[in-house]
C-alpha atoms as a PDB file:
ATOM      1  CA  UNK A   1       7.213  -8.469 -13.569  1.00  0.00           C
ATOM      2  CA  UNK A   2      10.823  -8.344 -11.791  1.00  0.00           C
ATOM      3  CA  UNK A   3      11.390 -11.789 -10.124  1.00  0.00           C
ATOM      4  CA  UNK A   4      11.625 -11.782  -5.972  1.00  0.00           C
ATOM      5  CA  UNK A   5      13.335 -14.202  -4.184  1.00  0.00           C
ATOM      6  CA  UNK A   6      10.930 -14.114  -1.792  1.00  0.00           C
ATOM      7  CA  UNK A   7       7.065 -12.740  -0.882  1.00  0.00           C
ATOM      8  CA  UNK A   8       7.380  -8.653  -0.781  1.00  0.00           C
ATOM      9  CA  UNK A   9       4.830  -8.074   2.578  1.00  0.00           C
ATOM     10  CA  UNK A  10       2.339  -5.619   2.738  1.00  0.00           C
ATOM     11  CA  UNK A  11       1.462  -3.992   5.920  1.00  0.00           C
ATOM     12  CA  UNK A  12      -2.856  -4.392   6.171  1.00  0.00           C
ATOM     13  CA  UNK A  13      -4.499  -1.704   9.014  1.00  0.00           C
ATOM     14  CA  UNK A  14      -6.553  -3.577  10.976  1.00  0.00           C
ATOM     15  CA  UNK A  15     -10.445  -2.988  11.935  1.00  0.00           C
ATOM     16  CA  UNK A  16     -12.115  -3.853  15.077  1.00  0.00           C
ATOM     17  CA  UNK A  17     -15.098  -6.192  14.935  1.00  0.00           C
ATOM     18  CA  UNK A  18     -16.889  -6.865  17.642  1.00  0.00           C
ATOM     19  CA  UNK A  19     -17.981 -10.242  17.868  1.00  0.00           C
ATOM     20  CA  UNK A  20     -20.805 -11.901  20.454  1.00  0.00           C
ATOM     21  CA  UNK A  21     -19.756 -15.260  21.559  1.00  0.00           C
ATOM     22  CA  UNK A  22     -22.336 -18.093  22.704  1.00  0.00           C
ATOM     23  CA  UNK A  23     -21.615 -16.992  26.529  1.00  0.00           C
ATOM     24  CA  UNK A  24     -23.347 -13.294  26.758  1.00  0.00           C
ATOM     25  CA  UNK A  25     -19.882 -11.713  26.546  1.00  0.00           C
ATOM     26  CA  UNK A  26     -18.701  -9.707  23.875  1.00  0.00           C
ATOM     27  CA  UNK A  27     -15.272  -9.315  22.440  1.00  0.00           C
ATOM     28  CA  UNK A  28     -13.607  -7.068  19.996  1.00  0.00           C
ATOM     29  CA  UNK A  29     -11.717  -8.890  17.208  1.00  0.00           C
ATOM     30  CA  UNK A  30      -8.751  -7.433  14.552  1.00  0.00           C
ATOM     31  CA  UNK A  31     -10.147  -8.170  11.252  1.00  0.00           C
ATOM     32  CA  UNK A  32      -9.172  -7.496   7.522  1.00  0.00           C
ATOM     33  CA  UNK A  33     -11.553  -7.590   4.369  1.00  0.00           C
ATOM     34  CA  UNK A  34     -11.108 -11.454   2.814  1.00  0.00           C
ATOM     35  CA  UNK A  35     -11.480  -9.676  -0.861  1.00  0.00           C
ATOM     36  CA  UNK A  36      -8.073  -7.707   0.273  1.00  0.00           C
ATOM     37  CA  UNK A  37      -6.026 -10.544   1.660  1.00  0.00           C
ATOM     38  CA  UNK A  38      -6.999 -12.534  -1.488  1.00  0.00           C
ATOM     39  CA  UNK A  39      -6.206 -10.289  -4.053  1.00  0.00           C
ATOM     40  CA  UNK A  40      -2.813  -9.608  -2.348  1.00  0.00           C
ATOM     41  CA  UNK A  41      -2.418 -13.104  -2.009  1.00  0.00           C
ATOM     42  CA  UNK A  42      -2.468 -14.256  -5.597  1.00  0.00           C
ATOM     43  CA  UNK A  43      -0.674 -11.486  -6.736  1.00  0.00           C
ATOM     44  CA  UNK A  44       2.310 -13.413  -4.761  1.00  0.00           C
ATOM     45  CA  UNK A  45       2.557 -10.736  -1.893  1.00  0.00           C
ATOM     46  CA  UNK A  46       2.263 -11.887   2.126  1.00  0.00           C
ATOM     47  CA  UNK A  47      -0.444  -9.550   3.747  1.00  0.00           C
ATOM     48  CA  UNK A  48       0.425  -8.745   7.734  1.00  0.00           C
ATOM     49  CA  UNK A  49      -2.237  -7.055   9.941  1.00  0.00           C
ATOM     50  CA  UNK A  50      -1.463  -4.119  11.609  1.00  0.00           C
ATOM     51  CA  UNK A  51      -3.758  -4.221  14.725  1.00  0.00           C
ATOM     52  CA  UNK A  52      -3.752  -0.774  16.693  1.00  0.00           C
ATOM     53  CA  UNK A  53      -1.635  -2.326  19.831  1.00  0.00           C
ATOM     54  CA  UNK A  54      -1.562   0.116  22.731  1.00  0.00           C
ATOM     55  CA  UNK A  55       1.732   2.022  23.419  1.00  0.00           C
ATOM     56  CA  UNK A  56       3.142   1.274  19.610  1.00  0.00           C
ATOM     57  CA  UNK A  57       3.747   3.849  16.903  1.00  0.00           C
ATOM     58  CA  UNK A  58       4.004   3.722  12.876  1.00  0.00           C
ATOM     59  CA  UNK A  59       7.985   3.779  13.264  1.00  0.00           C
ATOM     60  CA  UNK A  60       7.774   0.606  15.014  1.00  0.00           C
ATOM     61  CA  UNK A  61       5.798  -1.343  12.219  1.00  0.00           C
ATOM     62  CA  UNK A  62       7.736   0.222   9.206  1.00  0.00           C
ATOM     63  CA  UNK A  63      10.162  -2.407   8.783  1.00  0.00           C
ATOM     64  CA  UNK A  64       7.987  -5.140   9.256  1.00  0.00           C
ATOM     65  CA  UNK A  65       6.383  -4.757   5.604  1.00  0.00           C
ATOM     66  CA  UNK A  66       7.827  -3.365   2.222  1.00  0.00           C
ATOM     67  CA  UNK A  67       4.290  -1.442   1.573  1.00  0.00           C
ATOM     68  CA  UNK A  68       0.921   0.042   3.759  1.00  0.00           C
ATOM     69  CA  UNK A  69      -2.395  -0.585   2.545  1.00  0.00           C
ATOM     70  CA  UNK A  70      -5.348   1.141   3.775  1.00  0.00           C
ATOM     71  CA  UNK A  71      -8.380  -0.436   3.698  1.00  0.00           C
ATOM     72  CA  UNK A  72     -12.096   1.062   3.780  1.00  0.00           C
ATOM     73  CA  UNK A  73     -13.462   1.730   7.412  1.00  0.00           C
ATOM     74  CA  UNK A  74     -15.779   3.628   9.667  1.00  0.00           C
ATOM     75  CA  UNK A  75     -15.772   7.854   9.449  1.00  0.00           C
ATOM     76  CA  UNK A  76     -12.029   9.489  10.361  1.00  0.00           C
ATOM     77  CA  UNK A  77     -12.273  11.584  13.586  1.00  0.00           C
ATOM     78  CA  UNK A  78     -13.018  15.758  12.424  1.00  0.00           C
ATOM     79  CA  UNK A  79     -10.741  16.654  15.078  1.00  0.00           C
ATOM     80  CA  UNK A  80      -7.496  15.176  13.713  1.00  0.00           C
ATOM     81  CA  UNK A  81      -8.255  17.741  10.671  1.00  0.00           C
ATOM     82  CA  UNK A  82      -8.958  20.711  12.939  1.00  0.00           C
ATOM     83  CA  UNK A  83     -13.021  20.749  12.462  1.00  0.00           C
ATOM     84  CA  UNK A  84     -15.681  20.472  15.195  1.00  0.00           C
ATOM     85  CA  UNK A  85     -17.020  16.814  14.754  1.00  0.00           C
ATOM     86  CA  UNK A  86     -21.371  17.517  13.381  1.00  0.00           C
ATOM     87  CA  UNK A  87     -24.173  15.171  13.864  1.00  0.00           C
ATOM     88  CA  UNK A  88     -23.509  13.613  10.443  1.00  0.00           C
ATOM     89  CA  UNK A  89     -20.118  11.857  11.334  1.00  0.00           C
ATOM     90  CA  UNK A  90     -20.514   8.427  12.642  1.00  0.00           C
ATOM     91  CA  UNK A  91     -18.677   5.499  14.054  1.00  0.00           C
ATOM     92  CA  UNK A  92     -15.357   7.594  14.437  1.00  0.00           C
ATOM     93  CA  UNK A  93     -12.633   5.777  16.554  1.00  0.00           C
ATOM     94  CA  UNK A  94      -9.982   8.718  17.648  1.00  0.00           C
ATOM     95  CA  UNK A  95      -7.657   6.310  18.962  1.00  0.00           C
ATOM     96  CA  UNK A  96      -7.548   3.883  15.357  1.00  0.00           C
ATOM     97  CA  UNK A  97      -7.521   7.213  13.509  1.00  0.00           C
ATOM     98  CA  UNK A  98      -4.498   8.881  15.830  1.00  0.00           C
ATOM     99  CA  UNK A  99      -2.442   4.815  15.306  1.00  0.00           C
ATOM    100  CA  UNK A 100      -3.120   5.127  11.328  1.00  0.00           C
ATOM    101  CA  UNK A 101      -2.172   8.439  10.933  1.00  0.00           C
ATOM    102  CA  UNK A 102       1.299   7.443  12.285  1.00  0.00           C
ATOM    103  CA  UNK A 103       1.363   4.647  10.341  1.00  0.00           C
ATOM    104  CA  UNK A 104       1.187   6.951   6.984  1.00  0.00           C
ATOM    105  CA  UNK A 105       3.695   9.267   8.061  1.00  0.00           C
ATOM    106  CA  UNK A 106       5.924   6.934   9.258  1.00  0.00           C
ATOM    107  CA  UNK A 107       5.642   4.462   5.540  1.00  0.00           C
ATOM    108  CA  UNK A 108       5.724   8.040   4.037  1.00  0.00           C
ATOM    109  CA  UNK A 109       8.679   9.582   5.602  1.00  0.00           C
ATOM    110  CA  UNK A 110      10.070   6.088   4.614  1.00  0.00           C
ATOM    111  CA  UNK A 111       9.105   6.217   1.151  1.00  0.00           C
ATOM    112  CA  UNK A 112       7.550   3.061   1.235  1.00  0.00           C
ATOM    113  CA  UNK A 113       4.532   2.831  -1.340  1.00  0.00           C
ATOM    114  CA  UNK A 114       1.165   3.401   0.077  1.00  0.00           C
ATOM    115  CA  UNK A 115      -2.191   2.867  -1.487  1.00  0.00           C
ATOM    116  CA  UNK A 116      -5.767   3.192   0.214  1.00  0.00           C
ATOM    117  CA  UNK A 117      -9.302   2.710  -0.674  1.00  0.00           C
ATOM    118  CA  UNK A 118     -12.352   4.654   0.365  1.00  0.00           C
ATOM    119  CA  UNK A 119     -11.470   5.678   4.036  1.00  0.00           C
ATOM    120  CA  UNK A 120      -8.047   5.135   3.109  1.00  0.00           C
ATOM    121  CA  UNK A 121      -7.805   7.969   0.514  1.00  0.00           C
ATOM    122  CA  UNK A 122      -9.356  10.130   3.196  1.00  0.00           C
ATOM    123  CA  UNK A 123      -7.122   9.245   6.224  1.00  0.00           C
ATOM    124  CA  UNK A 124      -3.849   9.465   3.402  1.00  0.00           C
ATOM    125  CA  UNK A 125      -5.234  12.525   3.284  1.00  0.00           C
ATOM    126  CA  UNK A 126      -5.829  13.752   6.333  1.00  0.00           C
ATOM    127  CA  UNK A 127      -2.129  12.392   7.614  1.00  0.00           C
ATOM    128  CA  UNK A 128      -0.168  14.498   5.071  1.00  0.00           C
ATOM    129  CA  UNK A 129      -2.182  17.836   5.717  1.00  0.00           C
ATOM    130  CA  UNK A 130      -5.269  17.801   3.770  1.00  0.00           C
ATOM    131  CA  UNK A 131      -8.948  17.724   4.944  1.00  0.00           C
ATOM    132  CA  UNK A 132     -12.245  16.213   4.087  1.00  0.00           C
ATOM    133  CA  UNK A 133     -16.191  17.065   3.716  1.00  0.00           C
ATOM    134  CA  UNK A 134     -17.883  15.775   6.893  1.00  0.00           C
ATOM    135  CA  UNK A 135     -20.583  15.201   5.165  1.00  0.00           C
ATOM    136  CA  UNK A 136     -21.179  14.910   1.109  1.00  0.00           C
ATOM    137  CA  UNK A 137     -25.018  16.174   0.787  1.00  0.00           C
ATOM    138  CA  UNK A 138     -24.310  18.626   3.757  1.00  0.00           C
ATOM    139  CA  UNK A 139     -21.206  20.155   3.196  1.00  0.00           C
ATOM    140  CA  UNK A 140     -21.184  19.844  -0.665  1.00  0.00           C
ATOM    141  CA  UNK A 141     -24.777  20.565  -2.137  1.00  0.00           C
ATOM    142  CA  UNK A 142     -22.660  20.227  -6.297  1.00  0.00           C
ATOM    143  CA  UNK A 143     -22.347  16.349  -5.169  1.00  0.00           C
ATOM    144  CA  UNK A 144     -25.526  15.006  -7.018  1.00  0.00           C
ATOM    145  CA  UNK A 145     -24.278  11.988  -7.413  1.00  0.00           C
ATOM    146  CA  UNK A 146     -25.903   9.098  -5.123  1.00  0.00           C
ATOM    147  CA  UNK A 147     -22.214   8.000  -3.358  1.00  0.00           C
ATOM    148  CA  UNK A 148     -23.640   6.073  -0.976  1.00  0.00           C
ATOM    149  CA  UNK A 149     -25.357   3.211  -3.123  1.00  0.00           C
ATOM    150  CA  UNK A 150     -28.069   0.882  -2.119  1.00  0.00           C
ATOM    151  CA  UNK A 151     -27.116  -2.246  -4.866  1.00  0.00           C
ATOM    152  CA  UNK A 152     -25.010  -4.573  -4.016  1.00  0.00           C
ATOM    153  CA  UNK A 153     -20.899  -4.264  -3.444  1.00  0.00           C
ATOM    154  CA  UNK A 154     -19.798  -5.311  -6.789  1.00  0.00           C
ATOM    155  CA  UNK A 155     -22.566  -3.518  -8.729  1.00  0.00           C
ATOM    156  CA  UNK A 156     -21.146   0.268 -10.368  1.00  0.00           C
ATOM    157  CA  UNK A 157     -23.263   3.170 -10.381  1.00  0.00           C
ATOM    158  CA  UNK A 158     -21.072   6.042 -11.861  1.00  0.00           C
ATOM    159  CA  UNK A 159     -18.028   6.921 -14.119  1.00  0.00           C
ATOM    160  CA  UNK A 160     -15.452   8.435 -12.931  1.00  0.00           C
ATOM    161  CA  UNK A 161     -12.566  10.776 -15.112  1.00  0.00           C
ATOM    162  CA  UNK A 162      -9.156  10.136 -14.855  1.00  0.00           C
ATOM    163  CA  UNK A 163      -6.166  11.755 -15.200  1.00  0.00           C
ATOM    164  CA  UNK A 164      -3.373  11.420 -18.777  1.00  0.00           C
ATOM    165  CA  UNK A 165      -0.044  10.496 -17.513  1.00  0.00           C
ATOM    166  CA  UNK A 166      -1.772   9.176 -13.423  1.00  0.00           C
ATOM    167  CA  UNK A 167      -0.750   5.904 -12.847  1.00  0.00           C
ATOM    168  CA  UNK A 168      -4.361   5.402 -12.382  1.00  0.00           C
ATOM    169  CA  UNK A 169      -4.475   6.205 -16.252  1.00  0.00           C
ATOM    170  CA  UNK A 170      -2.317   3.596 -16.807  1.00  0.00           C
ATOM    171  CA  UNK A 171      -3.799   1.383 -14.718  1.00  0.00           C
ATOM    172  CA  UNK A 172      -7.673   1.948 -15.829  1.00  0.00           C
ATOM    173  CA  UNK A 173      -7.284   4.418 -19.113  1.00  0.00           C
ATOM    174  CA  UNK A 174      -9.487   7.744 -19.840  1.00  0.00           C
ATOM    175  CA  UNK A 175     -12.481   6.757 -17.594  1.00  0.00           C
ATOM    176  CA  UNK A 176     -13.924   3.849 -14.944  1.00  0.00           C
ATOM    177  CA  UNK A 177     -17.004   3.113 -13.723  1.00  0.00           C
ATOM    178  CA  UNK A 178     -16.848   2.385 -10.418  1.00  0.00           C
ATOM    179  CA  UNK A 179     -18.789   1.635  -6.984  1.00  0.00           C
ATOM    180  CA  UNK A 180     -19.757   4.115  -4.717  1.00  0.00           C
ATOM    181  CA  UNK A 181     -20.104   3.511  -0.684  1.00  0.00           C
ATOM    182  CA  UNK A 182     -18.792   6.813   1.282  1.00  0.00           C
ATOM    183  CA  UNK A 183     -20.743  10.325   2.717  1.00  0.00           C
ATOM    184  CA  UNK A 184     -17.286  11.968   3.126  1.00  0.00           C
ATOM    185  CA  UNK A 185     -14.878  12.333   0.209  1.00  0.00           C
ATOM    186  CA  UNK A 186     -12.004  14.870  -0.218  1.00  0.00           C
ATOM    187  CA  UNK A 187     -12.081  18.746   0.077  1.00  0.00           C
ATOM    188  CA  UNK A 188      -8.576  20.292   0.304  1.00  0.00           C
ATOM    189  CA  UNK A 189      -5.746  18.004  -1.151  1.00  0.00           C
ATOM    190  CA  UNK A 190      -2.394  17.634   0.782  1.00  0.00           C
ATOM    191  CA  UNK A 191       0.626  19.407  -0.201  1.00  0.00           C
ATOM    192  CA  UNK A 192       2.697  16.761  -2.420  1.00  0.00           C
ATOM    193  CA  UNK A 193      -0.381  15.224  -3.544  1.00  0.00           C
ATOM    194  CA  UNK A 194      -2.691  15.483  -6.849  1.00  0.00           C
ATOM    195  CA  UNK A 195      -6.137  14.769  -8.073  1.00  0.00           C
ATOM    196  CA  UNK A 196      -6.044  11.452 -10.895  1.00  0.00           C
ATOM    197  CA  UNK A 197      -9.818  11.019 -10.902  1.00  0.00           C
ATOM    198  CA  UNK A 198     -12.940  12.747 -10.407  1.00  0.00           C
ATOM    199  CA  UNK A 199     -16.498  12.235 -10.408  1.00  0.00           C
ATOM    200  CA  UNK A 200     -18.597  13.808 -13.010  1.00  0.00           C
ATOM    201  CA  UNK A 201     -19.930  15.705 -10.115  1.00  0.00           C
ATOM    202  CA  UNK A 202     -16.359  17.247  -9.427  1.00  0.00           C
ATOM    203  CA  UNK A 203     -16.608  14.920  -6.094  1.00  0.00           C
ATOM    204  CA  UNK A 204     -12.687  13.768  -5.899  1.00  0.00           C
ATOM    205  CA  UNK A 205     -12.101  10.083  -6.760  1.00  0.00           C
ATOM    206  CA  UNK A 206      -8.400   9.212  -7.113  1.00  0.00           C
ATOM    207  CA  UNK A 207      -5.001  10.914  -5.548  1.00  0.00           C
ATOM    208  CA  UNK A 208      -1.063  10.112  -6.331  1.00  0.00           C
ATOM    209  CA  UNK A 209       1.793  11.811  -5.181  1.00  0.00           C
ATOM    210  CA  UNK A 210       3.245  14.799  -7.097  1.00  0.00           C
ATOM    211  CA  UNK A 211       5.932  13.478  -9.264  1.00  0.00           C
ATOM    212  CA  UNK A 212       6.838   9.788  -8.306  1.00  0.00           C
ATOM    213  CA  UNK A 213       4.427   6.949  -7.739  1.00  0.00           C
ATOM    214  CA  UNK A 214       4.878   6.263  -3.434  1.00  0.00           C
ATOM    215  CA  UNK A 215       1.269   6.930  -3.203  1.00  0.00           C
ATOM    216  CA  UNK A 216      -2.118   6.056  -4.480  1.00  0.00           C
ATOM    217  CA  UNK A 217      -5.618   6.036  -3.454  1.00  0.00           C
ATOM    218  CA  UNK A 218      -8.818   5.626  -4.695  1.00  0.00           C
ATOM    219  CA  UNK A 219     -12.758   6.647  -3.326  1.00  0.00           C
ATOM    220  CA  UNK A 220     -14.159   3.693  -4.688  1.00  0.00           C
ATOM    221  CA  UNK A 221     -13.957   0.178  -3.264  1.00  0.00           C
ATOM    222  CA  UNK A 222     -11.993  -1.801  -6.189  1.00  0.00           C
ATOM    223  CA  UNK A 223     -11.488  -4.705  -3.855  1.00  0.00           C
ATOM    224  CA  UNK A 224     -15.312  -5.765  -4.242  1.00  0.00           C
ATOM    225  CA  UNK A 225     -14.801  -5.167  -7.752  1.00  0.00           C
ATOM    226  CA  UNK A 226     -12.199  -7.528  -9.048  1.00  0.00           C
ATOM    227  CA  UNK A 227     -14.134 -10.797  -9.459  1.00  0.00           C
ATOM    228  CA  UNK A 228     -16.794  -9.157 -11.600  1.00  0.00           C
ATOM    229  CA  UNK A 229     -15.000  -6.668 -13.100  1.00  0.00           C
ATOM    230  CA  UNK A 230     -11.228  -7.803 -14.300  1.00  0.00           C
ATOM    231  CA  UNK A 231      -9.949  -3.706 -15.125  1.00  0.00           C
ATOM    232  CA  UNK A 232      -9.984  -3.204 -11.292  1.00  0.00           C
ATOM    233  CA  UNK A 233      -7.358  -5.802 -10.863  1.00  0.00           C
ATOM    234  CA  UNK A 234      -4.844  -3.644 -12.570  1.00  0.00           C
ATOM    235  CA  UNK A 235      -4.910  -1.519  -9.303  1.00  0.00           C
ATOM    236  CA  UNK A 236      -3.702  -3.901  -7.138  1.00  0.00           C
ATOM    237  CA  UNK A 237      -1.438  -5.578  -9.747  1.00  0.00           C
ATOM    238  CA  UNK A 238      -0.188  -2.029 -10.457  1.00  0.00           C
ATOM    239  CA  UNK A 239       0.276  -1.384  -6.673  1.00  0.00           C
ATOM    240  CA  UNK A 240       2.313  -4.871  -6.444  1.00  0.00           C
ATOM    241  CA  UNK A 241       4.625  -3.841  -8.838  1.00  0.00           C
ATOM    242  CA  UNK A 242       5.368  -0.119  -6.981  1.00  0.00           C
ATOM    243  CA  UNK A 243       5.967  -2.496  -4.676  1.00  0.00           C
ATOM    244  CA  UNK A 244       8.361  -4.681  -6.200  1.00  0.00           C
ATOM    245  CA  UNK A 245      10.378  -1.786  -7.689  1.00  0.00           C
ATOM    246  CA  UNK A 246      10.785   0.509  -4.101  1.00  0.00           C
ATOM    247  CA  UNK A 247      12.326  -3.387  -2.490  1.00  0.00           C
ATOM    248  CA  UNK A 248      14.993  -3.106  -5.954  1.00  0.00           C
ATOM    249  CA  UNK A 249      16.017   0.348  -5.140  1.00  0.00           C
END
């Protein structure tokens, strides 16, 4: 690993929790997943939130973190994709979708390094061009897969294929077997982006930018995974160290 003089700090979108206090009053809090900050934490990297702060953009958070990482989340917004929003989409937040889709194009145009999980693969997505399937057993009867599981975070309930030559390959080898918590996943892929993984029901798993390694992004939720299951760390020590090579350049 190349030595830093100092933390590299990775910029951690923000969800909204809303949070009943003793007094009947109800307030809406920033949060970030403890698994995330952890991980990122021992790996020697400084997470920052990136709360969705009324009036800012994506350009004016890029150079307050080396890296973006996009954590899982409620359903993206159909609109921002150019599809009527059906009955099967829930919890969508327009205005957090609209903030984090600036955020990726502004880390992108950048060329910052990027990586997302679960929601984050979609709204990577989604921000460079691409769309998704509203709805997995809708929109996608070939998914026969069970995606959304019912055991507990850490548990994995299906293999997925990966990629020679991905850096997910490199990170995980020929196959993983992986958790499984979404009802949307990728349909079309964004221009300057490629499929690393897939399910063995063709449902898309893993994504990386066509020839260098800015982006990555996985379906799965490897950040539940690490404790229990040590290959999953390689993602985020992999991710550290796209990191730690962009801050050389």
């Amino acid at each position: 690993m190349i030595f830093m003089s100092k933390k590299i700090r990775i910029g951690l979108v923000s969800r909204t929790l809303t949070l009943r206090d003793e007094v009947p009053t109800y307030q809406k809090a920033p949060y970030v997943p403890r698994d995330i900050v952890t991980i990122l934490g021992e790996l020697s990297a400084l997470p920052i939130v990136f709360p969705d702060v009324e009036g800012a953009s994506g350009k004016d958070y890029v150079d307050l973190a080396d890296a973006l990482f996009l954590p899982g989340g409620q359903d993206v917004d159909p609109t921002l994709f150019g599809e009527e929003p059906t009955w099967k989409v829930g919890g969508a937040d327009y205005k957090m979708d609209r903030f984090e889709i600036d955020l990726i194009r502004a880390f992108y145009e950048a060329g910052k390094p990027i990586f997302g999980i679960c929601r984050g693969i979609q709204v990577l997505n989604i921000a460079l061009g691409g769309t998704v399937y509203q709805d997995l057993q809708a929109d996608c009867p070939s998914a026969y897969i069970g995606h959304s599981q019912k055991a507990y975070g850490a548990y994995p309930v299906h293999h997925v294929n990966v990629k020679k030559g991905s850096l997910l390959h490199a990170a995980l080898g020929d196959t993983a077997y992986v958790n499984s918590r979404h009802h949307q996943a990728l349909k079309d892929v964004a221009k300057g982006l490629v499929v690393t993984a897939m399910a063995p029901d063709g449902v898309i798993e893993g994504i990386e930018s066509a020839g260098s390694d800015q982006v990555a992004a996985v379906q799965w939720h490897p950040e539940n995974m690490w404790r229990e299951h040590p290959e999953m760390r390689a993602l985020f020590e992999q991710f550290i160290a796209r990191v730690e090579k962009s801050v050389q350049k």
